[in-house]
C-alpha atoms as a PDB file:
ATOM      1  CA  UNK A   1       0.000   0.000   0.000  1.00  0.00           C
ATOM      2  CA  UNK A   2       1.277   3.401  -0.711  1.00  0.00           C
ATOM      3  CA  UNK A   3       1.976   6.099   1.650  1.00  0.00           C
ATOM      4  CA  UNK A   4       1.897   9.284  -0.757  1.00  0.00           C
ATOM      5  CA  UNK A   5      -0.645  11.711  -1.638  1.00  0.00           C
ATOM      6  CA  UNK A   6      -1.718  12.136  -5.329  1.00  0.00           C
ATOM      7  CA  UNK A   7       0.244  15.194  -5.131  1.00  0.00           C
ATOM      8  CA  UNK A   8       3.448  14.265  -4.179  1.00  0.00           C
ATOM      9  CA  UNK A   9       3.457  11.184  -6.135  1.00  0.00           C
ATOM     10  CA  UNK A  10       2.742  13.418  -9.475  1.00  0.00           C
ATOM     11  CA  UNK A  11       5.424  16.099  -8.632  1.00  0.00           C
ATOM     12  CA  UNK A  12       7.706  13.591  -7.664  1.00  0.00           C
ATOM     13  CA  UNK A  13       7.585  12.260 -11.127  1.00  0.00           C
ATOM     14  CA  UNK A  14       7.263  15.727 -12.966  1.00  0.00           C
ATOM     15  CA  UNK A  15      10.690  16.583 -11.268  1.00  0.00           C
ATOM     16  CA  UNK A  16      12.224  13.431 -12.453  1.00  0.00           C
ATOM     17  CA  UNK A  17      11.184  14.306 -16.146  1.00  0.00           C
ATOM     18  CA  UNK A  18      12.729  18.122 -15.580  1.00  0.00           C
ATOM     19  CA  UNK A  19      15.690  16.859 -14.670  1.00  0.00           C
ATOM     20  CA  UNK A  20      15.908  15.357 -18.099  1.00  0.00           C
ATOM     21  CA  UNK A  21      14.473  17.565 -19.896  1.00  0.00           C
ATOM     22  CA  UNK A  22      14.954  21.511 -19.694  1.00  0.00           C
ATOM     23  CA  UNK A  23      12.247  22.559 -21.206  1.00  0.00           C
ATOM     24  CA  UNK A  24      10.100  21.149 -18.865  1.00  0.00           C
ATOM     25  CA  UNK A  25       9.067  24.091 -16.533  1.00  0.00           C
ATOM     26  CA  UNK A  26       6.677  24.794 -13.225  1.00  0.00           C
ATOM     27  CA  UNK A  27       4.518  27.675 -13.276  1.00  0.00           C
ATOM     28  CA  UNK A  28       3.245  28.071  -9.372  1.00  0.00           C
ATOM     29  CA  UNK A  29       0.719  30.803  -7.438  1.00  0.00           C
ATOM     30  CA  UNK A  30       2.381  30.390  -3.966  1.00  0.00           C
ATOM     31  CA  UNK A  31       1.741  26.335  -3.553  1.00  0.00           C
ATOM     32  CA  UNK A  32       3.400  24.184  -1.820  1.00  0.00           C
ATOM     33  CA  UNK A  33       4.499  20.621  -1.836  1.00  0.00           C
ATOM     34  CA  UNK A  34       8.150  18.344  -0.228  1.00  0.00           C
ATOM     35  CA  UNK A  35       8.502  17.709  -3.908  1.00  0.00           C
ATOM     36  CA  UNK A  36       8.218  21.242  -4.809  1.00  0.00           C
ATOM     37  CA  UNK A  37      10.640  22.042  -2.141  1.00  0.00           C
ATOM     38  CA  UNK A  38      13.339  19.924  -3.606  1.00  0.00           C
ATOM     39  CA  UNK A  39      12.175  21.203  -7.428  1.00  0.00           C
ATOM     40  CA  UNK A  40      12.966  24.633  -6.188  1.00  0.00           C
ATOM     41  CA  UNK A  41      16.572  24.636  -4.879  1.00  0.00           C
ATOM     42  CA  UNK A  42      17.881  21.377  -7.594  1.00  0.00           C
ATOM     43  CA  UNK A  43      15.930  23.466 -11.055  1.00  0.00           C
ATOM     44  CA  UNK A  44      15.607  26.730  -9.990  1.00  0.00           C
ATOM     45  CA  UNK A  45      15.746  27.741 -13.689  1.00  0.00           C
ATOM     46  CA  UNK A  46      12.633  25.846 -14.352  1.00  0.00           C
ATOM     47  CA  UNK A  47      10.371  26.968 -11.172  1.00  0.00           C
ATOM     48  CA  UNK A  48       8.776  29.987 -11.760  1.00  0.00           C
ATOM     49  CA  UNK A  49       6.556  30.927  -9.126  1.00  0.00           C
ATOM     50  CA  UNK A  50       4.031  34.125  -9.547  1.00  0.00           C
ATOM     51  CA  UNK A  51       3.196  34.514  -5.905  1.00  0.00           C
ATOM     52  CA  UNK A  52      -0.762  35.011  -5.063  1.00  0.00           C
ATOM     53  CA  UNK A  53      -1.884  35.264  -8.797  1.00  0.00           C
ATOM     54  CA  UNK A  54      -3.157  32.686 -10.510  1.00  0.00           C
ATOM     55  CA  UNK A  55      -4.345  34.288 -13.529  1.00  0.00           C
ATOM     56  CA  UNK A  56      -0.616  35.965 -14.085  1.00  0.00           C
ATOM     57  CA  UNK A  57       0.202  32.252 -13.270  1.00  0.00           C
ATOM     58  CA  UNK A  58      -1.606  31.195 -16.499  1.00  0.00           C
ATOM     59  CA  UNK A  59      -0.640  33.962 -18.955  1.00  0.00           C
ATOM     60  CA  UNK A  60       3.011  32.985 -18.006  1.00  0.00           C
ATOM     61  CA  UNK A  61       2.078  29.440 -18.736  1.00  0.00           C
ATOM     62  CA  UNK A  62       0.291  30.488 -21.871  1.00  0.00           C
ATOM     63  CA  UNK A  63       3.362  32.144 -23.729  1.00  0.00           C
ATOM     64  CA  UNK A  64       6.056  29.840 -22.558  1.00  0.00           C
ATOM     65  CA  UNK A  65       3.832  26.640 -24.550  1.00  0.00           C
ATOM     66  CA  UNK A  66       3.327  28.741 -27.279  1.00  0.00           C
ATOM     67  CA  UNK A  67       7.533  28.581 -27.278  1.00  0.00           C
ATOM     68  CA  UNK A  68       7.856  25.354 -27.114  1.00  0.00           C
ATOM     69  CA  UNK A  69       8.179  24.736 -23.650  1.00  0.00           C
ATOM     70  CA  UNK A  70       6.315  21.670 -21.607  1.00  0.00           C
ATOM     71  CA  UNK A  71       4.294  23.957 -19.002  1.00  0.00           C
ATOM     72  CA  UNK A  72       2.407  22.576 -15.771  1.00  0.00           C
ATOM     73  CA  UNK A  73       0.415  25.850 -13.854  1.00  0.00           C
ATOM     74  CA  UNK A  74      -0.612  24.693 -10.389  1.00  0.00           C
ATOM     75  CA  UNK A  75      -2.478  26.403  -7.674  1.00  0.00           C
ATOM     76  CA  UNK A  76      -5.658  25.551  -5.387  1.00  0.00           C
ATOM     77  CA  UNK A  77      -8.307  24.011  -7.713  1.00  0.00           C
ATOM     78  CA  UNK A  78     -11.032  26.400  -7.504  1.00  0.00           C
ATOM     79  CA  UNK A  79      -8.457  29.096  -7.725  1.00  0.00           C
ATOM     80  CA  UNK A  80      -6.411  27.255 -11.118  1.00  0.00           C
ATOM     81  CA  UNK A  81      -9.984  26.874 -12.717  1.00  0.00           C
ATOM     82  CA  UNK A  82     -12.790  29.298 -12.150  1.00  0.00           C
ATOM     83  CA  UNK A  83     -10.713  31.901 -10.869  1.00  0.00           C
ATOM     84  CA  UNK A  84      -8.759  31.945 -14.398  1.00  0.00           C
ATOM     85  CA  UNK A  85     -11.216  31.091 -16.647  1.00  0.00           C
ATOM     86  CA  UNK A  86     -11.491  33.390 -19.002  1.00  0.00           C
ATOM     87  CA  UNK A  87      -7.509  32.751 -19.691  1.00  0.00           C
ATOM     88  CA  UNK A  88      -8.032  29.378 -19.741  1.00  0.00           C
ATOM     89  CA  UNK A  89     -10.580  29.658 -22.454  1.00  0.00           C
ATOM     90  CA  UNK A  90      -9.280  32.188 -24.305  1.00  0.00           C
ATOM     91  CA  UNK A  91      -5.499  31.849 -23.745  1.00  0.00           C
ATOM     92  CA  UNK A  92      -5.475  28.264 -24.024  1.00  0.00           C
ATOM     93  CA  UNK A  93      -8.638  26.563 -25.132  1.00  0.00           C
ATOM     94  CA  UNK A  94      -9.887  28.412 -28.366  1.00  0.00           C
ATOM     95  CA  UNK A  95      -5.641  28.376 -29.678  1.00  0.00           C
ATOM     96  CA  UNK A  96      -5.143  24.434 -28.150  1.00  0.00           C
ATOM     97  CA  UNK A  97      -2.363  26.053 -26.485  1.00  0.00           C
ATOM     98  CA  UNK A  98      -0.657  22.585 -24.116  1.00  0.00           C
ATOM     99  CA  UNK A  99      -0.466  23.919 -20.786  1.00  0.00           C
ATOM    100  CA  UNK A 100      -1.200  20.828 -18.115  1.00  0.00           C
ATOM    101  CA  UNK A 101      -3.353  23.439 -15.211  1.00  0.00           C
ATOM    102  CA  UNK A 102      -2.721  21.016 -11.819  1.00  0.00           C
ATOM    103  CA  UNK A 103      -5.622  21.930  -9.233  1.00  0.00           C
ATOM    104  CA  UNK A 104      -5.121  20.023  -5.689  1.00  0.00           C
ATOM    105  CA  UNK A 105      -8.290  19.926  -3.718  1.00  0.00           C
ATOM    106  CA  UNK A 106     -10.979  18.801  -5.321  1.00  0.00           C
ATOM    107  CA  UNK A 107     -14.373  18.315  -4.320  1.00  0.00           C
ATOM    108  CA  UNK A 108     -14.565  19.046  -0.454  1.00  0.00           C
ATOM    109  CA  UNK A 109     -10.880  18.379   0.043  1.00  0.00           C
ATOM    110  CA  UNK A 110     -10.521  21.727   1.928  1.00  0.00           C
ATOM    111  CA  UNK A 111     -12.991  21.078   4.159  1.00  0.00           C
ATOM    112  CA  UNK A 112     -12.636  23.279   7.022  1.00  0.00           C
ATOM    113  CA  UNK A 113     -11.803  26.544   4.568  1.00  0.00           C
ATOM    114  CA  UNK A 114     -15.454  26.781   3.217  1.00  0.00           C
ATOM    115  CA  UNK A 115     -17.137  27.224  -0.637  1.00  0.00           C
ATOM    116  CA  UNK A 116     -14.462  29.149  -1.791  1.00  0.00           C
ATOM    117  CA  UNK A 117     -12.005  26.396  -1.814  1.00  0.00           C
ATOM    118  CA  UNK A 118     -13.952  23.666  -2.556  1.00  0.00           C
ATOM    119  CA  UNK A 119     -13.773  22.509  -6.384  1.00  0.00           C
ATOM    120  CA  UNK A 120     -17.564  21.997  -6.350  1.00  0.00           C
ATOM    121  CA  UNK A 121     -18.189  23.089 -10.080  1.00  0.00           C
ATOM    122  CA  UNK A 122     -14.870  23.076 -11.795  1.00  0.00           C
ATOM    123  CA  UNK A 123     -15.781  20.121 -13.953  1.00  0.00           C
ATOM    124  CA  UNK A 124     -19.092  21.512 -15.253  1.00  0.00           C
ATOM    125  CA  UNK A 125     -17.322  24.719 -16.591  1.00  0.00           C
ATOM    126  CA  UNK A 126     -14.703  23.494 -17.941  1.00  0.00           C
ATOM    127  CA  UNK A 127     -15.863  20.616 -19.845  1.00  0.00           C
ATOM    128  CA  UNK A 128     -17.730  22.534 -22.113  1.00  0.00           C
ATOM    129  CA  UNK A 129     -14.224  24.214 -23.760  1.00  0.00           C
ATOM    130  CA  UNK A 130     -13.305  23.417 -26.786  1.00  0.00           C
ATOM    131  CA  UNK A 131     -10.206  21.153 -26.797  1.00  0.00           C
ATOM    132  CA  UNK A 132      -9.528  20.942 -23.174  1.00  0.00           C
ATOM    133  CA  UNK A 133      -9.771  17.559 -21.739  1.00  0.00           C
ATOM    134  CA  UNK A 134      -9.730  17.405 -17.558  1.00  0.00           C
ATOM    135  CA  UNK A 135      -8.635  14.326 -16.115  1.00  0.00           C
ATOM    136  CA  UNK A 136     -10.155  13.133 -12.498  1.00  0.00           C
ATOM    137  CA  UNK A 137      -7.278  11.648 -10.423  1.00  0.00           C
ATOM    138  CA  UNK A 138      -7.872   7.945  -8.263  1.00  0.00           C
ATOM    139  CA  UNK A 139      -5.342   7.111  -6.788  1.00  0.00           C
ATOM    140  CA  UNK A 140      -1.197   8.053  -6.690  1.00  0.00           C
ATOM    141  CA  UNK A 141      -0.487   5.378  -9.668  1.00  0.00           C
ATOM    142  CA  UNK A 142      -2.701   7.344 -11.991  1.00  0.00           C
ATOM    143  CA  UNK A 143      -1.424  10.653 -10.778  1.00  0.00           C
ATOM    144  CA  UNK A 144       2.494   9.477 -11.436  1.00  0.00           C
ATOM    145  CA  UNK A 145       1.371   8.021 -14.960  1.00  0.00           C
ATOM    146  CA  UNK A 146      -0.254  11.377 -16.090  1.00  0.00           C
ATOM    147  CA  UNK A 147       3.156  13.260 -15.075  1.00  0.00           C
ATOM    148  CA  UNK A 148       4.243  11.225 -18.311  1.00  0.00           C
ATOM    149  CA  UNK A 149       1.521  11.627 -20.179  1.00  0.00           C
ATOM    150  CA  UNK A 150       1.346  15.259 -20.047  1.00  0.00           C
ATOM    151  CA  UNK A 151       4.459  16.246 -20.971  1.00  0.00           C
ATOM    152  CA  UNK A 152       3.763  14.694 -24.346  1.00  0.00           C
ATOM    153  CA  UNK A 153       0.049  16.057 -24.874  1.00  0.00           C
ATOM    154  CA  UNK A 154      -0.954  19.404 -27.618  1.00  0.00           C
ATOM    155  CA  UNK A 155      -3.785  19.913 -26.099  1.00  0.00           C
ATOM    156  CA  UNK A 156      -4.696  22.239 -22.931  1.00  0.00           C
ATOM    157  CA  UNK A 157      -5.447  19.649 -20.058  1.00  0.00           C
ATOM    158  CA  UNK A 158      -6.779  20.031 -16.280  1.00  0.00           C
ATOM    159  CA  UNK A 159      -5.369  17.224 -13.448  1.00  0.00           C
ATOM    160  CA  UNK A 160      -7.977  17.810 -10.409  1.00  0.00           C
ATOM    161  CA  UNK A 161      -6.406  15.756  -7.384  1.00  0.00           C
ATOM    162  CA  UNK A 162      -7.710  15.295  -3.871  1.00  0.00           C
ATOM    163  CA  UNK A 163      -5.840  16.724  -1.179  1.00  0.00           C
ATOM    164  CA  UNK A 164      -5.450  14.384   1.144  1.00  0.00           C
ATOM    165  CA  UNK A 165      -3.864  10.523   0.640  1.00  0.00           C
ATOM    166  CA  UNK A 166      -5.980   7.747  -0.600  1.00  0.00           C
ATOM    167  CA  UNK A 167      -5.122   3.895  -1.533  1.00  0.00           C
ATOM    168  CA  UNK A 168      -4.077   2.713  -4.436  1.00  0.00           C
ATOM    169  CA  UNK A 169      -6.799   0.815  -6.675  1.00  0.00           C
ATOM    170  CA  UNK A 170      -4.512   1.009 -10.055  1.00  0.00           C
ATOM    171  CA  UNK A 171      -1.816  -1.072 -10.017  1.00  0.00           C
ATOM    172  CA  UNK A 172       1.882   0.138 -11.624  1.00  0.00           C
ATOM    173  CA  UNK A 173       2.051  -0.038 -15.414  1.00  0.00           C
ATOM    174  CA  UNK A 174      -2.177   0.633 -15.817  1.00  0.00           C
ATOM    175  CA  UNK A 175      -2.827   1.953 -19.855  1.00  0.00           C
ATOM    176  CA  UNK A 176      -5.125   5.295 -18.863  1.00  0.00           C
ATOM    177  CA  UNK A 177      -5.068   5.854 -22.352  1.00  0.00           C
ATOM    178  CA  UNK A 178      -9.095   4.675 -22.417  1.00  0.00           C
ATOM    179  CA  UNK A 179      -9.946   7.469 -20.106  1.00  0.00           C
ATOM    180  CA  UNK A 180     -11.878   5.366 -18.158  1.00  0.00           C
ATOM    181  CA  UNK A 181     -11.981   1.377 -16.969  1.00  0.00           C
ATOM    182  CA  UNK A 182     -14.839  -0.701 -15.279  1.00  0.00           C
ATOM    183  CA  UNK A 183     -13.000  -2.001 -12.017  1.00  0.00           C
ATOM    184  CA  UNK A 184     -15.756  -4.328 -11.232  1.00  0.00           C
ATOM    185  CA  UNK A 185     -18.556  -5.765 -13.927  1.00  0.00           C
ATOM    186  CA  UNK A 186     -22.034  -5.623 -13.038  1.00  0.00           C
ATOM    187  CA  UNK A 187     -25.520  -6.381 -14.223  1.00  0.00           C
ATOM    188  CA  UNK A 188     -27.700  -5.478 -11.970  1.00  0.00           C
ATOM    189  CA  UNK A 189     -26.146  -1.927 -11.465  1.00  0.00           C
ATOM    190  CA  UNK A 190     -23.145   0.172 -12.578  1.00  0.00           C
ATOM    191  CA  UNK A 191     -22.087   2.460 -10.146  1.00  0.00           C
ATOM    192  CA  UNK A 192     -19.990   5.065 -12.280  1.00  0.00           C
ATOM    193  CA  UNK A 193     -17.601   7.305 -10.490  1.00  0.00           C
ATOM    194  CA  UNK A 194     -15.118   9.696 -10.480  1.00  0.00           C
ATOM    195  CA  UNK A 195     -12.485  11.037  -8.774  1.00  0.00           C
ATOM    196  CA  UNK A 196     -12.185  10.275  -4.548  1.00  0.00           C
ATOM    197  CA  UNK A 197     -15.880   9.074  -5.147  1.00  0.00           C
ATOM    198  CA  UNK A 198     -14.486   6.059  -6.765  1.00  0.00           C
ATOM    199  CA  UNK A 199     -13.264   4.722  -3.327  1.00  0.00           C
ATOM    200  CA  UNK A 200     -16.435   5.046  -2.284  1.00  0.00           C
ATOM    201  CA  UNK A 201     -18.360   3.410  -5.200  1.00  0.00           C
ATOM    202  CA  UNK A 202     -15.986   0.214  -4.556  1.00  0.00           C
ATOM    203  CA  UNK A 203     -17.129   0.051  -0.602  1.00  0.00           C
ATOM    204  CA  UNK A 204     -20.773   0.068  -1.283  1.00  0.00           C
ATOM    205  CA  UNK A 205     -20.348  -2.139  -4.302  1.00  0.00           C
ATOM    206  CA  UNK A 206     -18.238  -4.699  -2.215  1.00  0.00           C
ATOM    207  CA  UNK A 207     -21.012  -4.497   0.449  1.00  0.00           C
ATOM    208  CA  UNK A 208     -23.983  -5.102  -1.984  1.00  0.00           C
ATOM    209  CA  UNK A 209     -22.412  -8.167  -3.523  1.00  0.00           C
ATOM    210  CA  UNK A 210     -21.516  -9.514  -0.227  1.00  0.00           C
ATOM    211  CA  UNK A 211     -25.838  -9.067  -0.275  1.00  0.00           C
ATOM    212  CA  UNK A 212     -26.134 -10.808  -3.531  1.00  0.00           C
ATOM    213  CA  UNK A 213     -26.401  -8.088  -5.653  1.00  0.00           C
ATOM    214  CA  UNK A 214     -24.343  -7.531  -9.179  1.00  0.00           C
ATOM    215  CA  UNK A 215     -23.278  -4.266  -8.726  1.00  0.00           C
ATOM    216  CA  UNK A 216     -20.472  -3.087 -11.370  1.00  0.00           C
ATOM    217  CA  UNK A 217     -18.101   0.029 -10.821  1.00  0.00           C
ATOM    218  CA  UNK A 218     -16.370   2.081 -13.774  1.00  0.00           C
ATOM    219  CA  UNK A 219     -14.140   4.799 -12.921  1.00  0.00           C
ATOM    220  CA  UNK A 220     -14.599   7.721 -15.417  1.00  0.00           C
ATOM    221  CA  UNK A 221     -11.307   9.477 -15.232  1.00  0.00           C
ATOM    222  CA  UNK A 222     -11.187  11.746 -18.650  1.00  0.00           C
ATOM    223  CA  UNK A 223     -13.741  14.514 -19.860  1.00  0.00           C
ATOM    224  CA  UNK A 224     -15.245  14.907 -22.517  1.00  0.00           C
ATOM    225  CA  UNK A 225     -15.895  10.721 -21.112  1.00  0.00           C
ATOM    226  CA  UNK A 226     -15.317   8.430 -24.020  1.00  0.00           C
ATOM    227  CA  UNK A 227     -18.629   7.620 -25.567  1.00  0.00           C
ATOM    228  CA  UNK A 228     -17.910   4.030 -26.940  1.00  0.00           C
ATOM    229  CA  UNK A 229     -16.161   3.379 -23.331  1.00  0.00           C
ATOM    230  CA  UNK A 230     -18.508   3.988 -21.395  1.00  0.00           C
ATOM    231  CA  UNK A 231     -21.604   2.970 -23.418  1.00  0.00           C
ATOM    232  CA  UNK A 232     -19.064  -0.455 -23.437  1.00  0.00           C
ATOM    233  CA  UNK A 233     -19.416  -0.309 -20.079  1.00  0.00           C
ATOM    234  CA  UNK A 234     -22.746   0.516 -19.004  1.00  0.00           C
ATOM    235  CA  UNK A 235     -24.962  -1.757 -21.639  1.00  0.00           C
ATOM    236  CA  UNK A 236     -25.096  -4.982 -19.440  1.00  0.00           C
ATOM    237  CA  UNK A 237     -26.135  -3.040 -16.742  1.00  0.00           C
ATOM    238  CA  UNK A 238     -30.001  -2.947 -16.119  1.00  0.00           C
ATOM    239  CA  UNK A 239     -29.684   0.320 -13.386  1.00  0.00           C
ATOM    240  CA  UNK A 240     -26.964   3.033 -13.550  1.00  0.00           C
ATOM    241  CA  UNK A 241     -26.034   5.127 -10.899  1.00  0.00           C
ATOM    242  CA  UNK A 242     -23.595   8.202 -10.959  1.00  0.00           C
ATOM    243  CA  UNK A 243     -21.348   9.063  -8.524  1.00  0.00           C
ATOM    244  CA  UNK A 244     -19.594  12.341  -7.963  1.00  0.00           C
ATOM    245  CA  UNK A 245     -18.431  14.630  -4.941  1.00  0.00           C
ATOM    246  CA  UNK A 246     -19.021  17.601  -7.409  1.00  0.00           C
ATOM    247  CA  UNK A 247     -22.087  19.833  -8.378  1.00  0.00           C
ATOM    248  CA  UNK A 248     -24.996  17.666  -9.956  1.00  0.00           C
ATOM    249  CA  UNK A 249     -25.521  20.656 -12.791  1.00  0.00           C
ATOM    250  CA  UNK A 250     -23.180  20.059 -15.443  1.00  0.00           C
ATOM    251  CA  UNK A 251     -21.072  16.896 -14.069  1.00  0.00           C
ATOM    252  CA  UNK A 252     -20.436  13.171 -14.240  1.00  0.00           C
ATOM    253  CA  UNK A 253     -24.042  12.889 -14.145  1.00  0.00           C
ATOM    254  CA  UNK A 254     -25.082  15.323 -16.772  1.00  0.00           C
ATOM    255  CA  UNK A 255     -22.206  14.006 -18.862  1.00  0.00           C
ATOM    256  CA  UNK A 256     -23.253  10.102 -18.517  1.00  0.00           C
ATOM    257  CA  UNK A 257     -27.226  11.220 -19.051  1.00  0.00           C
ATOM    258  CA  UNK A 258     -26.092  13.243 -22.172  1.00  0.00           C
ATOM    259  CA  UNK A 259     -23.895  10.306 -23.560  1.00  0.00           C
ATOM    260  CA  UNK A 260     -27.418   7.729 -23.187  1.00  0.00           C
ATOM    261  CA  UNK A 261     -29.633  10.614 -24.643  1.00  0.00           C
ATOM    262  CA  UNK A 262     -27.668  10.983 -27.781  1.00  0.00           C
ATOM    263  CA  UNK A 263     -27.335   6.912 -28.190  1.00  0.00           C
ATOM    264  CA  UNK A 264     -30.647   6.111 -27.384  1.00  0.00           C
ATOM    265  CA  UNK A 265     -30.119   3.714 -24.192  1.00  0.00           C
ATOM    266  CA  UNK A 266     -32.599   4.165 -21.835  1.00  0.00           C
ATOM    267  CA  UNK A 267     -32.140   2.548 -18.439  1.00  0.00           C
ATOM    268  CA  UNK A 268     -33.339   4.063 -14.937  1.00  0.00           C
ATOM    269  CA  UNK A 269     -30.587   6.554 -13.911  1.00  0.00           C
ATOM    270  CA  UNK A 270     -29.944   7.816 -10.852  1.00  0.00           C
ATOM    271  CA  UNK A 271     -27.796  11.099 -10.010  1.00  0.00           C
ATOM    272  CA  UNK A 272     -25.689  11.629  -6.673  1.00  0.00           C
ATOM    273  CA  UNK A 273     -24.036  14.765  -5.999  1.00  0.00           C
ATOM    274  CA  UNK A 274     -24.041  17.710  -4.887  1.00  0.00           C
ATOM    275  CA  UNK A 275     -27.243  20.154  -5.317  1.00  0.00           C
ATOM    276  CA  UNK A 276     -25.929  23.683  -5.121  1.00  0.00           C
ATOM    277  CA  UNK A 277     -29.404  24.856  -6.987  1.00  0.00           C
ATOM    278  CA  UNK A 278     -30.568  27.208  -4.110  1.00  0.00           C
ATOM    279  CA  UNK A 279     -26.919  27.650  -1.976  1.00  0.00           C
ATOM    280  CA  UNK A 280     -23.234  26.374  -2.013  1.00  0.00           C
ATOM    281  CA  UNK A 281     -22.109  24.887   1.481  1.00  0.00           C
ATOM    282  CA  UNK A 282     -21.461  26.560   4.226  1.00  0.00           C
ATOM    283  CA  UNK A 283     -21.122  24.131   6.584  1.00  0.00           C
ATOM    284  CA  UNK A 284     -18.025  22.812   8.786  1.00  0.00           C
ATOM    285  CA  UNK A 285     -17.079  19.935  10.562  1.00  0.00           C
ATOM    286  CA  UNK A 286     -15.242  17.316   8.251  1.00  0.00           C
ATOM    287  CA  UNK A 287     -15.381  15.862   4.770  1.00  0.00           C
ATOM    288  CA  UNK A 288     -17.496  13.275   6.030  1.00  0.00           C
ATOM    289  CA  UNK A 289     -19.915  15.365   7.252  1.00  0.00           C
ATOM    290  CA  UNK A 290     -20.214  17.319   4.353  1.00  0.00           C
ATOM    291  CA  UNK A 291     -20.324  14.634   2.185  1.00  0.00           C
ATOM    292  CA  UNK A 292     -22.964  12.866   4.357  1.00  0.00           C
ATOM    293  CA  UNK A 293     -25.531  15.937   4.132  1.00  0.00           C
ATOM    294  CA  UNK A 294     -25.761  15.368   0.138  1.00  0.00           C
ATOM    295  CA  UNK A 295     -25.977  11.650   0.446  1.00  0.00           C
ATOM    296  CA  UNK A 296     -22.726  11.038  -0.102  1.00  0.00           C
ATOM    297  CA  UNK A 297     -21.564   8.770   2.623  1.00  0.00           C
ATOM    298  CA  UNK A 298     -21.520   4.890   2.369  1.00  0.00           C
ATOM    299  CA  UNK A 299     -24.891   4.174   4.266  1.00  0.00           C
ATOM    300  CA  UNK A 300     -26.875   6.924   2.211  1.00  0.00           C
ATOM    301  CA  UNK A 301     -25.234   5.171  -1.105  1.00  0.00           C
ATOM    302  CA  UNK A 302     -26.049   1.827   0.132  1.00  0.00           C
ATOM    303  CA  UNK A 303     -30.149   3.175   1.030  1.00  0.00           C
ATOM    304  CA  UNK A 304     -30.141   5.028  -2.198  1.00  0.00           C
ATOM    305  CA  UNK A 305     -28.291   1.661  -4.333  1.00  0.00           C
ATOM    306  CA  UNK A 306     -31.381  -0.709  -2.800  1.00  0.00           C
ATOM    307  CA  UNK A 307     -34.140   1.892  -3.083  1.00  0.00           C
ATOM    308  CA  UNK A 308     -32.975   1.703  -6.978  1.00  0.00           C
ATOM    309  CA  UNK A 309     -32.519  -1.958  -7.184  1.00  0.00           C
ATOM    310  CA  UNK A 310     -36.103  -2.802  -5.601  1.00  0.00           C
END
């Protein structure tokens, strides 16, 4: 079992490929990381860090890609988002500039620092950009493999990693060139997930077939989701359920619903998220708490799973 955060493990690997390649460059708004740390004083000629402005942060970003340079922008994931995004959709989307935007804390990750730093709706603006693709991180293997990944991409991407650590469910050497993967099949339901949510999805599901029930998991870990993929994954399945610590306007669930719409597969769907329709959160006391007051937490899944399947 590991013992590193998404985080760590991908900037760990991002300073491995600097050191090899010079043209690999950091673009930071005051973040911090151990990795970082070491980044800092061993390629000081490749860290570049803006202070407390994360739009500056991306306009930096912006010009070194469009000279040739391999350009990761992190910050705070509502901040590296929806706080620049009009850059990122003007600067990078609508010219398919290839700057990788890193955003740590998504969903409720910063739970005790309220709705401005929880990445709530990032998903659900962004995915509607042209050419930007946002990619939901598991685990620490899938953050590690997209350090690779995206310093060979031409297209703008988002990472979006939790803050905190979380097991491994991806084992070394995983393809993530799909975008997404069913980690358990399943014909009476498919939960599909994304993001910390996917732990989640795999304790309920293990509890429900310990009940007798066939209860399937995909991970969906690439927007726009790959149609073929996921209808792939999905068709067996006689209930689907989505899964998301993330706005229900506009995200995983929207995105699944849309995918069915346009293909004509019509199966009972059911939504779980986070309704922001009236007023974002405002309250305190833990991610589990939060998470638990939108349904969110295993016994609310495993009521709203059986309410489905009966």
């Amino acid at each position: 079992m590991n013992n590193i955060s998404q985080r760590d493990a991908f900037w760990g690997r991002v300073f491995e490929l600097a050191k090899e390649n010079k043209d690999v460059l950091l673009v930071i708004a005051d973040m911090g990381a151990p990795a970082l740390d070491t980044f800092r004083v061993e390629l000081n000629a490749q860290y570049i860090d803006v202070g407390i402005a994360e739009q500056q942060a991306l306009a930096v970003a912006a010009g070194l890609a469009m000279e040739g340079k391999k350009v990761f922008a992190y910050a705070i994931a509502p901040f590296i988002s929806l706080r620049c995004y009009e850059h990122i959709r003007v600067n990078l989307a609508s010219m398919n500039v290839p700057v990788t935007l890193v955003g740590v804390g998504a969903g409720t990750s910063y739970d005790d620092s309220g709705p401005t730093h929880h990445a709530v709706d990032d998903v659900s603006a962004l995915r509607i950009l042209p050419n930007l693709r946002i990619h939901n991180i598991t685990d620490s293997v899938m953050a590690r493999a997209f350090a690779d990944i995206c310093c060979d991409i031409e297209y703008p991407n988002y990472l979006r990693m939790d803050r905190k650590w979380l097991p491994d469910i991806y084992e070394d050497g995983f393809d993530f060139s799909a975008g997404m993967s069913t980690l358990l099949p399943g014909k009476d339901a498919m939960i599909v997930a994304t993001g910390n949510m996917v732990h989640r999805a795999m304790e309920v599901a293990e509890t429900l077939r310990g009940n007798g029930a066939d209860i399937g998991v995909a991970d969906v870990f690439t927007f726009p989701i790959p149609q073929e993929a996921l209808l792939e994954a999905i068709q067996d399945a006689g209930r689907i359920i989505t899964l998301e610590e993330h706005n229900l306007a506009g995200g995983l669930g929207s995105a699944v619903c849309e995918i069915m719409a346009d293909h004509g597969m019509l199966k009972p769907v059911k939504r779980v998220g986070m309704d922001f329709s009236r007023k974002y959160c405002y309250r305190y006391g833990g991610r589990e708490h939060i998470q638990s007051l939108y349904g969110l937490d295993k016994e609310s899944l495993l009521r709203t799973a059986e309410e489905l399947l009966n």
